[in-house]
Protein backbone atom coordinates (compact mmCIF):
# COMPACT_ATOMS: atom_id res chain seq x y z
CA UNK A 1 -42.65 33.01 -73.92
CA UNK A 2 -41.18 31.00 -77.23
CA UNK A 3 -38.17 29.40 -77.35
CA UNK A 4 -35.74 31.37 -79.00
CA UNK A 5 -35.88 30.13 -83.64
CA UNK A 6 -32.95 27.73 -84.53
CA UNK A 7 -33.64 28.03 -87.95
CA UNK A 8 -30.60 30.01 -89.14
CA UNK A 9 -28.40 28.56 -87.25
CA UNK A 10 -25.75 25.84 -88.85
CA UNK A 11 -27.57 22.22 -89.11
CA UNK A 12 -30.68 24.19 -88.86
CA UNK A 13 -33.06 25.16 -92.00
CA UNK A 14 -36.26 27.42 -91.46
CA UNK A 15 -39.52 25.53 -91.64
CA UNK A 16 -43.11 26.13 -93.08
CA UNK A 17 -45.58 24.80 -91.38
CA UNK A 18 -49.38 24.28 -92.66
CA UNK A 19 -52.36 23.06 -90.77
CA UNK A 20 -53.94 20.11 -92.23
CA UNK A 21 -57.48 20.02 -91.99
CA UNK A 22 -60.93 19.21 -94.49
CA UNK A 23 -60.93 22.39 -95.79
CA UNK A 24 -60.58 22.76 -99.38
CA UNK A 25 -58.32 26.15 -97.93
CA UNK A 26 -55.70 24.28 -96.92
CA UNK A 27 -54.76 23.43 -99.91
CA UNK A 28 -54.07 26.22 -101.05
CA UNK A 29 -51.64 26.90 -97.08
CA UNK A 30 -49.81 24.08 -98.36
CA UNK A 31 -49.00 25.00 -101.86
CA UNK A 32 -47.90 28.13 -100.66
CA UNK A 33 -45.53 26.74 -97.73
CA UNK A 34 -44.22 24.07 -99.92
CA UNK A 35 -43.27 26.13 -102.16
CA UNK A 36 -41.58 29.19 -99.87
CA UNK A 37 -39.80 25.99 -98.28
CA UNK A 38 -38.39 24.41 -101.60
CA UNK A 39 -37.86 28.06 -102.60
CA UNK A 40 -35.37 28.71 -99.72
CA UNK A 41 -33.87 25.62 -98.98
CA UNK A 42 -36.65 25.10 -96.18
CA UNK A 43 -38.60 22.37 -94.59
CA UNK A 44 -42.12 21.55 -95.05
CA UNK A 45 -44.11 20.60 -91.77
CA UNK A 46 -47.84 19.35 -92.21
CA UNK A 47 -49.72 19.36 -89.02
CA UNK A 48 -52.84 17.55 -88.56
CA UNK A 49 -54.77 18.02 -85.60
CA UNK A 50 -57.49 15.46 -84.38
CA UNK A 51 -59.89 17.03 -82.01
CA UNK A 52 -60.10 15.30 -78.81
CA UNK A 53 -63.89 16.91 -78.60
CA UNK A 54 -65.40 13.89 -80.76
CA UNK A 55 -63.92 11.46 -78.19
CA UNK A 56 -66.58 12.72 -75.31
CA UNK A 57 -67.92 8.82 -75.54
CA UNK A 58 -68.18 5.37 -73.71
CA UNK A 59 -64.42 3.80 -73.21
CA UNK A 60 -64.98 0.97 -75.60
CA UNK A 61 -66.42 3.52 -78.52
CA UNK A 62 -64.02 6.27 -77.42
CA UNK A 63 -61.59 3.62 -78.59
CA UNK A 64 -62.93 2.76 -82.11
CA UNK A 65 -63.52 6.15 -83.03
CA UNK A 66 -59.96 7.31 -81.71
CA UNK A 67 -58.50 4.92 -83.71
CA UNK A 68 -60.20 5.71 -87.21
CA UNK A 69 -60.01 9.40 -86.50
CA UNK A 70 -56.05 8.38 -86.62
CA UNK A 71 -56.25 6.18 -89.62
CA UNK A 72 -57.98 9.11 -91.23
CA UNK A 73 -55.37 11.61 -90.24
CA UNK A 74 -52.82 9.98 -91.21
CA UNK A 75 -54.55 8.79 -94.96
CA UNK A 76 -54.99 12.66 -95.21
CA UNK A 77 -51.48 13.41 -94.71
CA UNK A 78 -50.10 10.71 -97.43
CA UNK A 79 -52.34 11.79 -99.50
CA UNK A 80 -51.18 15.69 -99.00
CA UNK A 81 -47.56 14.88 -99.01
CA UNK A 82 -47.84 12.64 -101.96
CA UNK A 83 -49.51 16.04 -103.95
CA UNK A 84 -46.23 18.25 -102.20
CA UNK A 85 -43.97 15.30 -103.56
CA UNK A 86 -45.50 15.52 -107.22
CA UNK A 87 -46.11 18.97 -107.45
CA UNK A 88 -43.48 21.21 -105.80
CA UNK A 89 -40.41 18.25 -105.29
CA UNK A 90 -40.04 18.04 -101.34
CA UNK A 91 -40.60 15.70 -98.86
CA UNK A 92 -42.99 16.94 -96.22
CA UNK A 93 -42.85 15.84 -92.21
CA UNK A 94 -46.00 14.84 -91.16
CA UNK A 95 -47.21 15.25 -87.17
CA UNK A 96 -50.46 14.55 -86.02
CA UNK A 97 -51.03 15.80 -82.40
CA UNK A 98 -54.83 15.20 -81.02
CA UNK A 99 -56.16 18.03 -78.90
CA UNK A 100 -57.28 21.39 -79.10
CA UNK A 101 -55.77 23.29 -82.57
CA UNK A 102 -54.65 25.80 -81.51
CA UNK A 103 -53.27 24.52 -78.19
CA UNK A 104 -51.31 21.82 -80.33
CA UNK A 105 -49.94 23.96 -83.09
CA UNK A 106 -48.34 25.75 -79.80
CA UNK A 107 -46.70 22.86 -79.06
CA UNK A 108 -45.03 21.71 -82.31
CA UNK A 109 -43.86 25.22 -82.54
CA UNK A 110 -42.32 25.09 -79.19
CA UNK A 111 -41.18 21.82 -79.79
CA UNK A 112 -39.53 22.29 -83.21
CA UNK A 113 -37.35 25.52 -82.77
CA UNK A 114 -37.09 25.45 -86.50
CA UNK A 115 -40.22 26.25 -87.36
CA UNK A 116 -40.56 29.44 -88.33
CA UNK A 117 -43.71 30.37 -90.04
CA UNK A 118 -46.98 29.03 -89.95
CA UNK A 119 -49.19 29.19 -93.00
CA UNK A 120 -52.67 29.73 -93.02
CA UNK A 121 -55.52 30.15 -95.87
CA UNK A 122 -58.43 32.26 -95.52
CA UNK A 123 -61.49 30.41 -96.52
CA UNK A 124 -65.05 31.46 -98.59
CA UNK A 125 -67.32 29.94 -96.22
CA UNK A 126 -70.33 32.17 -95.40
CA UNK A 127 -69.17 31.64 -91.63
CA UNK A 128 -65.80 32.97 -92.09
CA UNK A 129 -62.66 32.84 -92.77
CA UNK A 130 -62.32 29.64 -90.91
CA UNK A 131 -61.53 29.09 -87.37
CA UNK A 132 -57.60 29.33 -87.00
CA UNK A 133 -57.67 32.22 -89.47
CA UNK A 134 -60.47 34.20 -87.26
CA UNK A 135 -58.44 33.33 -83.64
CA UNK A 136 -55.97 35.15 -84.94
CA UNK A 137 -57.80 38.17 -86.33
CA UNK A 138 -58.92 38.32 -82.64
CA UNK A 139 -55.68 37.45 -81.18
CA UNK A 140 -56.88 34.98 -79.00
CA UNK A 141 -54.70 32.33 -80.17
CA UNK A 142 -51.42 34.98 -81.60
CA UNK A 143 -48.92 32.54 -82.43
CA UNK A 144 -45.31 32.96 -81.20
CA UNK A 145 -44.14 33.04 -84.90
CA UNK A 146 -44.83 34.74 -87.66
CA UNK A 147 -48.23 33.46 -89.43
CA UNK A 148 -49.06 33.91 -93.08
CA UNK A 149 -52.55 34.49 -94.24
CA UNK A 150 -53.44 33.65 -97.65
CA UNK A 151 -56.45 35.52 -99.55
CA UNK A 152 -59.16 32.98 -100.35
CA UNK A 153 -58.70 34.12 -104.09
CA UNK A 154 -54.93 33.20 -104.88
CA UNK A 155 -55.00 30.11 -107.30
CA UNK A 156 -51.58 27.60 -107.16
CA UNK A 157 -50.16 29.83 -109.98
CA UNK A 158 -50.71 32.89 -108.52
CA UNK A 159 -49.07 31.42 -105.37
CA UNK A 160 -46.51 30.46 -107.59
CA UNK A 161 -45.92 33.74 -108.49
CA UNK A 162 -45.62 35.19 -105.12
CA UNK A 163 -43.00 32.40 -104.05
């Protein structure tokens, strides 16, 4: 069960959030939530999730790679928020969890009460839409909060349109 939304509520504000990852995709997620967010008086949440699967190493390694897999996370996200600062005028929050995805973007939601959508892009791969995208087509991993799936053939000014 999800804790009950505080986003309407006074000295709350509804949130976007969008799932950081290297998909060119989530781009696109981000455009779209930054842009519903700035469009409403919203918030902006980027989520980037470092799998704790590549950690499955020797202590001292474990360590290292831990460690970059952060510095990279977190390089990823200035760089993203510095493109939602130019482009659409906000300033993003930034989380970085480390576990399973979908386990963590649980979490933040539960944690954050005022997050109230989640953002997701469809992607062109051969393999599918991408993995977030296709656990919820199956409903293995149905968020508690409304999810948006973009098409993978919306460009930003189409997006813009839509917003």
């Amino acid at each position: 069960m999800v804790s009950k939304r505080l986003s309407r509520l006074e000295g709350h504000r509804r949130k976007f959030m969008a799932v950081i990852d290297d998909t060119p995709e989530c781009q696109r997620a981000v455009h779209y939530a930054g842009r519903r967010a700035k469009n409403s008086n919203g918030g902006l949440v980027l989520l980037y999730v470092i799998s704790d699967a590549d950690f499955q190493q020797w202590l001292g390694v474990e360590e290292i790679m831990r460690a970059e897999a952060r510095q990279e996370a977190e390089a990823t996200l200035a760089k993203t928020a510095q493109i939602v600062r130019e482009t659409i005028g906000i300033e993003p929050e930034m989380v970085i969890c480390e576990g399973s995805a979908t386990e963590q973007i649980h979490r933040v939601i539960e944690e954050d009460r005022d997050i109230a959508i989640l953002v997701l892009a469809a992607g062109s791969a051969k393999d599918g839409p991408g993995p977030l995208v296709s656990s919820i087509a199956g409903r293995a991993a149905a968020f508690p909060i409304p999810v948006t799936v973009l098409p993978e053939t919306l460009t930003n000014e189409e997006i813009d349109a839509l917003c």
